[in-house]
Protein backbone atom coordinates (compact mmCIF):
# COMPACT_ATOMS: atom_id res chain seq x y z
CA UNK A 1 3.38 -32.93 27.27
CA UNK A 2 6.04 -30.45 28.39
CA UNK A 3 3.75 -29.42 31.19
CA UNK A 4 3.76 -33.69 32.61
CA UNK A 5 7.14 -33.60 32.28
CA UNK A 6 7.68 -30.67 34.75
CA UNK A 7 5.14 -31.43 36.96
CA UNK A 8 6.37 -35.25 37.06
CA UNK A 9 3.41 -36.72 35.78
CA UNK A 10 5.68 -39.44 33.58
CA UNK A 11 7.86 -40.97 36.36
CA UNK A 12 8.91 -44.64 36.54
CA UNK A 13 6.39 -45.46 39.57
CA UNK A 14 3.02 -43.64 37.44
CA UNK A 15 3.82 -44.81 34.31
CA UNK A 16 4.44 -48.69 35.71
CA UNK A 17 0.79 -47.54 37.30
CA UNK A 18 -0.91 -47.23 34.25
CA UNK A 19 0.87 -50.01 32.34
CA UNK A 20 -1.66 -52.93 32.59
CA UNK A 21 -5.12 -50.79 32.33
CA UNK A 22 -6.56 -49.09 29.37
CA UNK A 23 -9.00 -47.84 31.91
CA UNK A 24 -6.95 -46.37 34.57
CA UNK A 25 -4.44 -45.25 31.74
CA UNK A 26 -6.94 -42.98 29.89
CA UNK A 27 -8.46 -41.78 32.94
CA UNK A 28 -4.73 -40.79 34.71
CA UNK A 29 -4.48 -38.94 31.55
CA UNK A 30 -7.98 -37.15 31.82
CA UNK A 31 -7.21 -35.69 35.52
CA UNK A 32 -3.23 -35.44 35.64
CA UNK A 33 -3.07 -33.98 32.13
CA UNK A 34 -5.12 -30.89 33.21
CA UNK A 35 -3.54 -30.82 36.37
CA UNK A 36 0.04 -30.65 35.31
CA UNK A 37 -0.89 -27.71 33.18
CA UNK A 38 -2.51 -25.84 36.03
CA UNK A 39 0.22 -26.52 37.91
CA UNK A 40 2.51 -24.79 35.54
CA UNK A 41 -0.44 -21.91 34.99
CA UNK A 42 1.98 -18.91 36.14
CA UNK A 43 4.17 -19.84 32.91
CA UNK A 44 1.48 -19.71 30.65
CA UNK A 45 -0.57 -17.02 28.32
CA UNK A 46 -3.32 -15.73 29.85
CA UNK A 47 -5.59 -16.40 27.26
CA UNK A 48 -5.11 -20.18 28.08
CA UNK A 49 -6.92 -19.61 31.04
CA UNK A 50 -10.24 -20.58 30.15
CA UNK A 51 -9.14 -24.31 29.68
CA UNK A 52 -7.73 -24.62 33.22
CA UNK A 53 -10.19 -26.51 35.38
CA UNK A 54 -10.43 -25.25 38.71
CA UNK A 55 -12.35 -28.79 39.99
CA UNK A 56 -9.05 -30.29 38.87
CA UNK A 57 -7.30 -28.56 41.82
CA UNK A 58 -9.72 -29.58 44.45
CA UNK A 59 -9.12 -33.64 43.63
CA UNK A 60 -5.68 -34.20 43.26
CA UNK A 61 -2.16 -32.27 43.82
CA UNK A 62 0.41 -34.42 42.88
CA UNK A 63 0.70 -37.70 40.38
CA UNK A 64 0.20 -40.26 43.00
CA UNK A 65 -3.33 -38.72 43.80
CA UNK A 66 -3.85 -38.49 40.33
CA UNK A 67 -3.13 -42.00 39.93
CA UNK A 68 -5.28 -42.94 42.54
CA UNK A 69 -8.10 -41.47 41.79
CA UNK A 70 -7.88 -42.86 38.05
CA UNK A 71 -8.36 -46.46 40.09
CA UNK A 72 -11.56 -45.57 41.32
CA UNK A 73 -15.00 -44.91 39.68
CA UNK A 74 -15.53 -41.57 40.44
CA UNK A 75 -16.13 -39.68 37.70
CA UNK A 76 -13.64 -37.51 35.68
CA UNK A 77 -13.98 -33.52 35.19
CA UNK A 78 -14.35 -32.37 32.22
CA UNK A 79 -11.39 -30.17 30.77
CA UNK A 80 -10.73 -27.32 27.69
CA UNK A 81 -8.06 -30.21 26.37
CA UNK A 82 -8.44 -32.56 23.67
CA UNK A 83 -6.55 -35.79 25.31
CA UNK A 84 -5.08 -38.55 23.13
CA UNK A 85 -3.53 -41.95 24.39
CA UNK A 86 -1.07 -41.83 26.79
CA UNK A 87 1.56 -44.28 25.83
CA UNK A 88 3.71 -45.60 29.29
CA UNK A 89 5.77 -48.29 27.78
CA UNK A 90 7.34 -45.71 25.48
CA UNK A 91 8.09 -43.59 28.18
CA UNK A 92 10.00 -46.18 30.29
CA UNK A 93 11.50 -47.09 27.58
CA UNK A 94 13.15 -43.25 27.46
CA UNK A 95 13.65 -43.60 31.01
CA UNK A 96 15.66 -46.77 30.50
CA UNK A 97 17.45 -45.37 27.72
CA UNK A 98 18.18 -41.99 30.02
CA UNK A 99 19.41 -44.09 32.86
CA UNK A 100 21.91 -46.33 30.68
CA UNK A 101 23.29 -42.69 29.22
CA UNK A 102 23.49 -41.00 32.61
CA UNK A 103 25.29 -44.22 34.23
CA UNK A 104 27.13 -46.22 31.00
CA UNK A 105 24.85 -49.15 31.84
CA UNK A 106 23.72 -51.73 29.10
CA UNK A 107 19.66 -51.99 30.22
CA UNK A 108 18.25 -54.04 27.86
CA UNK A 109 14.74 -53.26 26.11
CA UNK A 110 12.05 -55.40 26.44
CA UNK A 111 9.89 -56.68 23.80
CA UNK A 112 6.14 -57.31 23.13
CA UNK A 113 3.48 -55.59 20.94
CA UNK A 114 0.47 -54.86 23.63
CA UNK A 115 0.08 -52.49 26.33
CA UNK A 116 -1.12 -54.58 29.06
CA UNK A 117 1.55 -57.49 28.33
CA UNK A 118 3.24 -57.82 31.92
CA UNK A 119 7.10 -57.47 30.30
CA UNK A 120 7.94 -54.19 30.26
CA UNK A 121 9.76 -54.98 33.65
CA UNK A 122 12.13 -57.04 32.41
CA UNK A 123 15.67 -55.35 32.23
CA UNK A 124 14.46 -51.92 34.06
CA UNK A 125 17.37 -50.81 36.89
CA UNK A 126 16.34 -50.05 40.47
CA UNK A 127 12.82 -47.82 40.33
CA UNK A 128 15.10 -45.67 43.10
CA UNK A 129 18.15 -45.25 40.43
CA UNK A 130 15.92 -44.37 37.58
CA UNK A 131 15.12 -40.19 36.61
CA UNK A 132 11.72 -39.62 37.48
CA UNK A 133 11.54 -37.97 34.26
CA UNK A 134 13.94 -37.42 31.47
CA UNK A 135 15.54 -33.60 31.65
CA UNK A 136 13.55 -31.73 28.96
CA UNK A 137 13.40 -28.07 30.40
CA UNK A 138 17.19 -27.65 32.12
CA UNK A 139 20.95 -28.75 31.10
CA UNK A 140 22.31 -32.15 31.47
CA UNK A 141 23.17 -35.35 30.03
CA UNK A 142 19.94 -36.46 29.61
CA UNK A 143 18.38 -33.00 27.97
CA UNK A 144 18.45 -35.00 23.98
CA UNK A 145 17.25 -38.55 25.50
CA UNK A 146 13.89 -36.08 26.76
CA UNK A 147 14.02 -34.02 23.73
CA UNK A 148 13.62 -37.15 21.91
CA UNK A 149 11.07 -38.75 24.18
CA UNK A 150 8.72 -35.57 23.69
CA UNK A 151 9.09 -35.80 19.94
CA UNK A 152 8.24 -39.71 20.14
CA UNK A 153 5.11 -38.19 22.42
CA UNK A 154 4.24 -35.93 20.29
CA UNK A 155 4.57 -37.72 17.05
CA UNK A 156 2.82 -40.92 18.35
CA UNK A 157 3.05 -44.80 16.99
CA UNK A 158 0.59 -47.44 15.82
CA UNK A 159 -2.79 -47.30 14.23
CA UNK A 160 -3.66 -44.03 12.87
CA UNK A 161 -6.68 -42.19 14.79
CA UNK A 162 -9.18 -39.49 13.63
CA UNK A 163 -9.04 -37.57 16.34
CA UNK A 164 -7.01 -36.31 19.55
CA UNK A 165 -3.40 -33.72 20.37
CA UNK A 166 0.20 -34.68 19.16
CA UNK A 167 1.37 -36.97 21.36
CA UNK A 168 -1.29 -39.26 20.40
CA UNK A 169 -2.65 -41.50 17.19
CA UNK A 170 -3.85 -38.17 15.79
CA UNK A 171 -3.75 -37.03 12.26
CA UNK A 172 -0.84 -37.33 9.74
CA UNK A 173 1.87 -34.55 9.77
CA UNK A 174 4.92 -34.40 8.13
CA UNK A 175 8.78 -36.29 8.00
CA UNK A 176 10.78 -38.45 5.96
CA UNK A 177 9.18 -41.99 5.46
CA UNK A 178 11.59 -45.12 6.68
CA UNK A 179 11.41 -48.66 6.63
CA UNK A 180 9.48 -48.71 10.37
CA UNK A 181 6.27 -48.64 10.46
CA UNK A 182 6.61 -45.46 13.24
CA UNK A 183 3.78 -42.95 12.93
CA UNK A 184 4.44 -39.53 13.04
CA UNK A 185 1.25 -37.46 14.24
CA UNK A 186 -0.53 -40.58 13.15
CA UNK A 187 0.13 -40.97 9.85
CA UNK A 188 1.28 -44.90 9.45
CA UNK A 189 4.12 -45.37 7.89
CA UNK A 190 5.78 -42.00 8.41
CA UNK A 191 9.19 -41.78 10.50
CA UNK A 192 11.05 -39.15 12.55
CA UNK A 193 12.57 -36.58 10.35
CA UNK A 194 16.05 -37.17 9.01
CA UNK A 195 15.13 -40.81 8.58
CA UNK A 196 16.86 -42.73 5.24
CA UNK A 197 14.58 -44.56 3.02
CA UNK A 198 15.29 -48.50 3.29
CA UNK A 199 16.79 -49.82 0.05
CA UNK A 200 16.38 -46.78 -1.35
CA UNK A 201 12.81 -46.67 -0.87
CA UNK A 202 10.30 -45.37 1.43
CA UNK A 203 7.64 -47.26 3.08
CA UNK A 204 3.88 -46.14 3.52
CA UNK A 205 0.82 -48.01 4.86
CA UNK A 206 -2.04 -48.52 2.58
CA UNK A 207 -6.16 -48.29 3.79
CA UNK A 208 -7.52 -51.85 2.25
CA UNK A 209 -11.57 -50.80 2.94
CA UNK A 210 -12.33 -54.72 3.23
CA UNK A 211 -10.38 -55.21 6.06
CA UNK A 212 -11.62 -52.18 7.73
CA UNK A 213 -7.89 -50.97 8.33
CA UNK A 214 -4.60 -50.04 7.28
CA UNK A 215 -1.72 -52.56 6.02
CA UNK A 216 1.36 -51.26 7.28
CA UNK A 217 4.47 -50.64 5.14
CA UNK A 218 2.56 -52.10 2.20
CA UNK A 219 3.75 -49.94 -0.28
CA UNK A 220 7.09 -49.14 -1.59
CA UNK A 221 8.34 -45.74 -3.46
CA UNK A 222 11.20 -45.03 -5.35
CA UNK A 223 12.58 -41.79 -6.26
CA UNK A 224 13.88 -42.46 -10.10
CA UNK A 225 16.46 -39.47 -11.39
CA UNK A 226 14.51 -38.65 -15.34
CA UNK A 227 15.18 -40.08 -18.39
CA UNK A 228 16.03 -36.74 -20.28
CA UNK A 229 16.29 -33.30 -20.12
CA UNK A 230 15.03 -32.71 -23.49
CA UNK A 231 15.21 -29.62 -25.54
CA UNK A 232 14.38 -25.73 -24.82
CA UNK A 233 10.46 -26.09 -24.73
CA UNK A 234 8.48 -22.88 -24.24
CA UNK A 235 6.28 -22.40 -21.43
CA UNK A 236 2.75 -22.67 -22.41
CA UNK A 237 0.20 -19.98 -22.14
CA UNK A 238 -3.02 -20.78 -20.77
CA UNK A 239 -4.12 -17.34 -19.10
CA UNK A 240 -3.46 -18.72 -15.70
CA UNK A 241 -1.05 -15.73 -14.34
CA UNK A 242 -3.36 -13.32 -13.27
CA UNK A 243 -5.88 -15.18 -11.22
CA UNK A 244 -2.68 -16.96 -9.96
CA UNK A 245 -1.00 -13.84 -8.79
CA UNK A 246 -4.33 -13.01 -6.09
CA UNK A 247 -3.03 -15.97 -4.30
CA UNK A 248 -0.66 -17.43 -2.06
CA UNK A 249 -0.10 -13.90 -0.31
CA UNK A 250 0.98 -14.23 3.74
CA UNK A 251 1.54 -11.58 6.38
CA UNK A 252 4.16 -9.40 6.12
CA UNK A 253 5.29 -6.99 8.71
CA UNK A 254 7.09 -3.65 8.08
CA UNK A 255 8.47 -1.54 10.84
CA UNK A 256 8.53 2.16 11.05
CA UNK A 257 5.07 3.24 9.17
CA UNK A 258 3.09 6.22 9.64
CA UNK A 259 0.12 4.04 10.27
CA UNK A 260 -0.50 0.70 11.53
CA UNK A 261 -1.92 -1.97 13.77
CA UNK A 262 0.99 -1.53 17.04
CA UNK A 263 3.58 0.35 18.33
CA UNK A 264 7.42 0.12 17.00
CA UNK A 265 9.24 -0.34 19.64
CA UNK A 266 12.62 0.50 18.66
CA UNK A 267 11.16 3.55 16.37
CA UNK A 268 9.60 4.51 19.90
CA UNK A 269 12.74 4.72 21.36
CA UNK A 270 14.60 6.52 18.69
CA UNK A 271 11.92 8.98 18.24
CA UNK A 272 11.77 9.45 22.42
CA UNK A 273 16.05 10.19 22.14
CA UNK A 274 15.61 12.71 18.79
CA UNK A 275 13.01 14.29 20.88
CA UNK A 276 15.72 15.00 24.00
CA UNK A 277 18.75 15.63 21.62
CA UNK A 278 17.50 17.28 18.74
CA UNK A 279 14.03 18.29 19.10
CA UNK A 280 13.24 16.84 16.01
CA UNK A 281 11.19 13.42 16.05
CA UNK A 282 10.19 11.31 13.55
CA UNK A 283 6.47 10.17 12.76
CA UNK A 284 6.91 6.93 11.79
CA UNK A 285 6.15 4.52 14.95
CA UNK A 286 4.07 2.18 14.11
CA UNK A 287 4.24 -1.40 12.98
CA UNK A 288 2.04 -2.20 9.97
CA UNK A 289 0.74 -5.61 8.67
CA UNK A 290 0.39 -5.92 4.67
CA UNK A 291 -0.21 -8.83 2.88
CA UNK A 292 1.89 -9.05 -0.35
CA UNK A 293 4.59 -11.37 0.76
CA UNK A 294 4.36 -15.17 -1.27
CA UNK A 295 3.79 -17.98 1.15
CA UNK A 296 2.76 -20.81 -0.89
CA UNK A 297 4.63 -23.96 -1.61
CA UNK A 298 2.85 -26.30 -4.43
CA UNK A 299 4.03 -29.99 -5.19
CA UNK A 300 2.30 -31.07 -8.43
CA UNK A 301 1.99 -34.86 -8.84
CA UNK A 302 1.52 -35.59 -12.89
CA UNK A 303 0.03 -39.07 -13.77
CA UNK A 304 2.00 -40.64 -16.25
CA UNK A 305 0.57 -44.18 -15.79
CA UNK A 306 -0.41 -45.98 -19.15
CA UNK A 307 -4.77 -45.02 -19.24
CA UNK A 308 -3.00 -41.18 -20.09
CA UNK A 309 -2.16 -42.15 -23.29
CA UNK A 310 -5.79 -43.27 -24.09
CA UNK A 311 -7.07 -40.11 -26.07
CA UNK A 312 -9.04 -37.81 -24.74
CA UNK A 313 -10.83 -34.56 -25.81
CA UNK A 314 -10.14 -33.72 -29.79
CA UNK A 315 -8.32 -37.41 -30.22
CA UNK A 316 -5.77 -35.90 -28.64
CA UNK A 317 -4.06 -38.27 -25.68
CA UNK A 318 -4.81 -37.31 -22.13
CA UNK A 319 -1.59 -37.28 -21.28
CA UNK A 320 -1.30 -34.34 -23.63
CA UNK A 321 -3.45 -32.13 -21.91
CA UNK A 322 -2.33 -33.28 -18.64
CA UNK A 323 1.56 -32.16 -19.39
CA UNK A 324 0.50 -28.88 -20.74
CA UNK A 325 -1.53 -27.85 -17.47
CA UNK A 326 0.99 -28.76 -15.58
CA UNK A 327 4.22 -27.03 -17.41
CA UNK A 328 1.74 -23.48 -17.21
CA UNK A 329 0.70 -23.98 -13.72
CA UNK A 330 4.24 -24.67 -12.54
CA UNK A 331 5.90 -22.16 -14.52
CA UNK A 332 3.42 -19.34 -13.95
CA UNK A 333 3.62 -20.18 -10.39
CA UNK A 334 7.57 -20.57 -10.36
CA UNK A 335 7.48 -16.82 -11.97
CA UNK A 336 5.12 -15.60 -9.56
CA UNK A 337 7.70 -16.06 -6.62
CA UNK A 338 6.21 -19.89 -4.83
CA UNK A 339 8.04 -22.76 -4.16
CA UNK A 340 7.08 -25.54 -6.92
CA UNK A 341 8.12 -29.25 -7.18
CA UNK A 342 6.42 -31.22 -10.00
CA UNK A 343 6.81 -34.95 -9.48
CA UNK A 344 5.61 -37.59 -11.73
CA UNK A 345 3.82 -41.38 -10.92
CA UNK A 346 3.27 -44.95 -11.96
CA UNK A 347 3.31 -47.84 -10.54
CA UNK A 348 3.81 -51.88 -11.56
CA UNK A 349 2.62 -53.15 -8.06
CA UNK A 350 2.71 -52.17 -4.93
CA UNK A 351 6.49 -52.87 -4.04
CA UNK A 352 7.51 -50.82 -7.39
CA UNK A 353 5.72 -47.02 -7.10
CA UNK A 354 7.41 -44.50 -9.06
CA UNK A 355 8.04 -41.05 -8.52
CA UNK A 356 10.39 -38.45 -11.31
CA UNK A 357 11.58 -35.62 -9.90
CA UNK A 358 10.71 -32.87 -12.78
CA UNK A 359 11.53 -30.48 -10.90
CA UNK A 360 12.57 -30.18 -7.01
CA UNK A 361 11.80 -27.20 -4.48
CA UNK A 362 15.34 -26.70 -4.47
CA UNK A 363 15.57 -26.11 -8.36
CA UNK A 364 15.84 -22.06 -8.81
CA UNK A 365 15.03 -22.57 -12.82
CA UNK A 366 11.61 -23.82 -14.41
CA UNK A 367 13.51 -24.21 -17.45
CA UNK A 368 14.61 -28.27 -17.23
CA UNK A 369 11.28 -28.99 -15.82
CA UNK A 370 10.02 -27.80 -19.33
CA UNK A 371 12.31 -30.32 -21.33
CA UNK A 372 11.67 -33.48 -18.95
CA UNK A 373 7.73 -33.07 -19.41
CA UNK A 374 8.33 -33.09 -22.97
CA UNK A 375 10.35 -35.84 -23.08
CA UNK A 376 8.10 -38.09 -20.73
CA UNK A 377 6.09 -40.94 -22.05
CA UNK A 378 2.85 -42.93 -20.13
CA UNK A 379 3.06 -46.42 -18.94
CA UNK A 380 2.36 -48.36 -15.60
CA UNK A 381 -0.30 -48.18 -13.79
CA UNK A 382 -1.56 -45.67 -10.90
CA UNK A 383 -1.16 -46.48 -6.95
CA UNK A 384 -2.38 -43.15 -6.91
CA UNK A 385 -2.63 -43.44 -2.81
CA UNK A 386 0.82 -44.26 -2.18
CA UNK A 387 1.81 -40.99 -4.50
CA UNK A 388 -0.09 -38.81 -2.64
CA UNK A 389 1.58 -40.08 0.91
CA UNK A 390 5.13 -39.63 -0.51
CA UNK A 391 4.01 -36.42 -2.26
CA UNK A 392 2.52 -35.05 1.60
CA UNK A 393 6.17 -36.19 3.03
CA UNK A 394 8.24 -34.25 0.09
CA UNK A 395 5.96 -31.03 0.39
CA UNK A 396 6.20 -31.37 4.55
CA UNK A 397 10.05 -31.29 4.60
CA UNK A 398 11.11 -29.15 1.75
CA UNK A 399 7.87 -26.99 1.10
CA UNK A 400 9.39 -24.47 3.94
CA UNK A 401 5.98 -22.26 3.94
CA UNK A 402 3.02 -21.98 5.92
CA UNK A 403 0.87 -22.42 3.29
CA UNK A 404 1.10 -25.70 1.49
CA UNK A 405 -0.77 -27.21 -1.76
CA UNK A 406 -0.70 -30.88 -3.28
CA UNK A 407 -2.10 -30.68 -6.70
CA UNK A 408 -2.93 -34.07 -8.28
CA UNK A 409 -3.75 -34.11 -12.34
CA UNK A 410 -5.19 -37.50 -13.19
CA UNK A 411 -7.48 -38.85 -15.08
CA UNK A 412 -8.78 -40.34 -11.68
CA UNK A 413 -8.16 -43.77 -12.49
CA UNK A 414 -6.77 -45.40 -9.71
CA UNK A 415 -5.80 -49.25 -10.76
CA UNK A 416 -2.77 -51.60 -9.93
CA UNK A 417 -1.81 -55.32 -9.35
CA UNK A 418 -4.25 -55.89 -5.71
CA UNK A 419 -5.61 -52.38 -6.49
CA UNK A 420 -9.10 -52.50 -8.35
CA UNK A 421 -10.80 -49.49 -8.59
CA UNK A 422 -12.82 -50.37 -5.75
CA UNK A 423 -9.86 -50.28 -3.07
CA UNK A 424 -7.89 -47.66 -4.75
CA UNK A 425 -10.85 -44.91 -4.59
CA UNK A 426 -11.24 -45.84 -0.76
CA UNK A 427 -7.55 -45.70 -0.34
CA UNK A 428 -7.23 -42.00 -2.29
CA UNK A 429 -9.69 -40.70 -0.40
CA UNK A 430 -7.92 -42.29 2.81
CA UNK A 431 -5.00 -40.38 1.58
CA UNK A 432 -6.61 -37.04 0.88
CA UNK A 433 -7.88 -36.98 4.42
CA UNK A 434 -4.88 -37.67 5.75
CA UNK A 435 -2.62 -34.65 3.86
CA UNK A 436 -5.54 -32.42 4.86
CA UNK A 437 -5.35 -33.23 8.01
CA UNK A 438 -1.90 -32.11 8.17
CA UNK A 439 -2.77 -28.33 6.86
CA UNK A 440 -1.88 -29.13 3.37
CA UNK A 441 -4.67 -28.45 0.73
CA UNK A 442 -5.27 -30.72 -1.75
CA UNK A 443 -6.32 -30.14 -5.53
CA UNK A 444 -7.53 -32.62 -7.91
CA UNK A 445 -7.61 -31.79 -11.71
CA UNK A 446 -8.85 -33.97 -14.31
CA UNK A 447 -7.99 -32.64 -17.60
CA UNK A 448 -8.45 -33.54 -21.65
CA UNK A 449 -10.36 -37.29 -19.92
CA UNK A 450 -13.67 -38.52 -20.47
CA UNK A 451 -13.72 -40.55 -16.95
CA UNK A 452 -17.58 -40.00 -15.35
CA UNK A 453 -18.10 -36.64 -12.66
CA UNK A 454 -19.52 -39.53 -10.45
CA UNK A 455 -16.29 -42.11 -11.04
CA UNK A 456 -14.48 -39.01 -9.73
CA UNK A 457 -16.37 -37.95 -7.02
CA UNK A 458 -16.03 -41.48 -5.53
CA UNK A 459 -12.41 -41.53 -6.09
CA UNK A 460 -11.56 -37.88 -5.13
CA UNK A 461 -13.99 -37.32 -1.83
CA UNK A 462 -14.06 -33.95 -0.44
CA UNK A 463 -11.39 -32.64 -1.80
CA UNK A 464 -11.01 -29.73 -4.03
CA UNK A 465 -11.87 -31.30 -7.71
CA UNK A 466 -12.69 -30.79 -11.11
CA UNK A 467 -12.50 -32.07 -14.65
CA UNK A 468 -12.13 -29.19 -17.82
CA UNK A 469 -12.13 -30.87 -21.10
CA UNK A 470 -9.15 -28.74 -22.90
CA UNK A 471 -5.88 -27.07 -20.66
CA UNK A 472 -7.51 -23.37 -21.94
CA UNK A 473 -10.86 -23.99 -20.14
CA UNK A 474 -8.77 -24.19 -16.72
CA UNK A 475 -8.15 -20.37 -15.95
CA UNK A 476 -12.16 -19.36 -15.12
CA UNK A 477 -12.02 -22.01 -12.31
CA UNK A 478 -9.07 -21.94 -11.34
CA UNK A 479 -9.04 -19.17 -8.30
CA UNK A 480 -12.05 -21.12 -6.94
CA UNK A 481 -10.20 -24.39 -6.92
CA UNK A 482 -7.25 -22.81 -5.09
CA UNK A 483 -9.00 -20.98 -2.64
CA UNK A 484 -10.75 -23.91 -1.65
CA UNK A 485 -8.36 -26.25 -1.30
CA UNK A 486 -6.05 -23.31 1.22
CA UNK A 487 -9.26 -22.68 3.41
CA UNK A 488 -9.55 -26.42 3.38
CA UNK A 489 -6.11 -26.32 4.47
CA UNK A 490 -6.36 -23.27 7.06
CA UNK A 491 -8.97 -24.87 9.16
CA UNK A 492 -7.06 -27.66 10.06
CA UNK A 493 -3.94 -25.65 11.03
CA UNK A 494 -6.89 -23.52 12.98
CA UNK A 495 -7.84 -26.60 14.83
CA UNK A 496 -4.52 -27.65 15.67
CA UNK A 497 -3.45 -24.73 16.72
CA UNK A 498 -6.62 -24.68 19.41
């Protein structure tokens, strides 16, 4: 996107160009998109290279060629780019919005819901008074209108899409949910960061399976402060700490080492000016790459709807075993050095979903998260796919690591008012998809309930799962569960990165 914006691919005459045709707008997008970039090929890597088309150069040179050769029927080169949706009434709408800030003038927006509507004219100044395209890449008034336009491109709106860049209906990332129904990297629902909830509560879409689509801002959460603290509870020991401790290690780098995988540059130096003044260099030059640094943010979602107290393994109540794998896995974790939130869920419909903060990422003691598990007690039912969205936003904006995990513990009974079991499972697996998508593995446990391995395989997907009938059964799987769910989790950030 920054690459159309220098090269002028988004001015007011292209984009009113592409405004009535789905057909000419996708294919503009398929020969200026690879053009801009090669026009901008002496700022980039090298090791971009390889996606540059050279054919590209030999049809068109500027955006009006472009344009015109998107009208015809010839066909389009292929390119090393994975092209989205290119979205024009957006984009005059920044343009409008950059012109009224650059000159004081009131330009009204237009209105209308579909691309090809003809009313997107109304209320635009002079085409020869207009930026050709906001200021993004130099000083001037209209640098935050552009900065703001790219992160509209680049976050997207509408109907959520499996496929394609930012800057398209592409998969969900993260933000702070709002009362619009603005995507951000595709994910319904999901507004620009720094948004406020509406209400005090945060709107997300929800996948209903019979109508083939999502319902936007169906669901409403609430963030509920917790009942209790409770009293000094111990944490539990289930064995968990040392397969725990292999994981969430990242990349680390430590300057001036006797070994390594570069040069130090600055130990280079030094050692180059010891060598003229004293005569007595040091050794250590080289920049080394260890992996013992924590980079692992967890946000634990507890059920707490009213099938947990049903009892489970040994008569004893799900919820039970639920609470105590969840106060060892957070507190082990905690002690180990990650970032952990633990939030709990129920639900009485889809406008009431509830989420308890047990403990936030911002908490620096385990302790009080100890006492409000002990003092919680099940009712409600489980919009389990709303929990999860809201859950994906929270870790996404506070996690503040590369590596990110959402671990649900339910008894994978998803169930509400409008929300058999039917429609939940397609919605939870909807939702799964959707945080994965965004580089966050995702962790299922079901422990202490007697629910069916197939009931949870059609509720739970893909995704990292299992079921362990007691809390002290959980340590022997547990490295396997995590390391799936974080290579889940590393190929996506792979392919968005590529």
């Amino acid at each position: 996107q920054a690459s159309m914006i220098g090269a002028g691919s988004l001015s007011e005459a292209s984009m009113r160009g592409v405004l009535r045709s789905r057909r000419v707008r996708s294919r503009y997008l398929g020969i200026e998109g690879p053009r801009a970039v090669a026009s901008m090929r002496h700022l980039l890597p090298r090791s971009l290279g390889h996606m540059i088309s050279g054919e590209i150069d030999t049809l068109t040179q500027s955006p009006e060629q472009s344009l015109a050769y998107a009208r015809t029927r010839n066909p389009v080169p292929e390119s090393g780019f994975i092209l989205g949706e290119l979205h024009p009434r957006e984009v005059l709408a920044a343009l409008r919005r950059a012109y009224s800030h650059e000159h004081g003038a009131d330009v009204g927006e237009t209105s209308g819901s579909g691309d090809d509507s003809d009313g997107d004219s109304r209320g635009l100044p002079d085409p020869d008074d207009m930026p050709d395209t906001p200021d993004l890449l130099f000083d001037g008034p209209a640098t935050a209108l552009g900065a703001r336009l790219l992160r509209k491109l680049l976050r997207g709106r509408g109907k959520s899409r499996s496929e394609g860049p930012a800057g398209a209906h592409t998969t969900p990332g993260r933000g702070t949910p709002s009362k619009s129904s603005r995507t951000f990297t595709g994910m319904p629902g999901v507004a620009d960061d720094g948004a406020e909830p509406h209400d005090g509560k945060y709107r997300y879409p929800e996948w209903d399976s019979r109508l083939g689509r999502y319902r936007a801002d169906w669901c409403s959460v609430r963030e509920i402060d917790p009942d209790a603290t409770g009293g000094s509870v111990p944490p539990p020991d289930l064995g968990v700490r040392r397969p725990l401790a292999k994981l969430g290690s990242g990349a680390d780098t430590r300057h001036r080492q006797r070994y390594g995988d570069d040069i130090d540059i600055d130990a280079a130096i030094e050692s180059r000016v010891e060598t003229r003044t004293s005569g007595n260099p040091g050794d250590a030059l080289y920049l080394a790459t260890v992996h013992d640094r924590r980079d692992l943010s967890a946000l634990i979602l507890l059920d707490i709807s009213g099938s947990a107290a049903e009892p489970g393994t040994g008569r004893i109540p799900v919820h039970d075993h639920q609470r105590t794998t969840v106060a060892a896995l957070a507190s082990t974790m905690h002690r180990l050095g990650d970032r952990v939130a633990v939030y709990t869920y129920s639900s009485h419909g889809r406008h009431d979903v509830r989420m308890t903060a047990c403990k936030t990422f911002d908490e620096h003691s385990d302790l009080p998260m100890l006492g409000r598990l002990d003092a919680l007690t099940p009712s409600g039912y489980s919009r389990l796919g709303a929990a999860i969205r809201h859950g994906a936003t929270i870790i996404g904006g506070h996690g503040g690591t590369t590596r990110r995990l959402l671990i649900v513990v339910s008894d994978g009974l998803a169930f509400d008012h409008g929300y058999d079991l039917g429609h939940g499972a397609h919605d939870v697996r909807r939702a799964l998809g959707e945080v994965r998508a965004q580089g966050t593995g995702c962790l299922c446990l079901t422990v202490g309930a007697t629910t069916d391995a197939a009931d949870l395989r059609e509720v739970f997907g893909t995704a990292a799962h299992a079921a362990v009938p007691t809390p002290d059964r959980l340590a022997p799987v547990i490295t396997r569960l995590f390391r799936a769910a974080l290579k889940s989790a590393e190929y996506q950030r792979g392919q968005q990165i590529r």
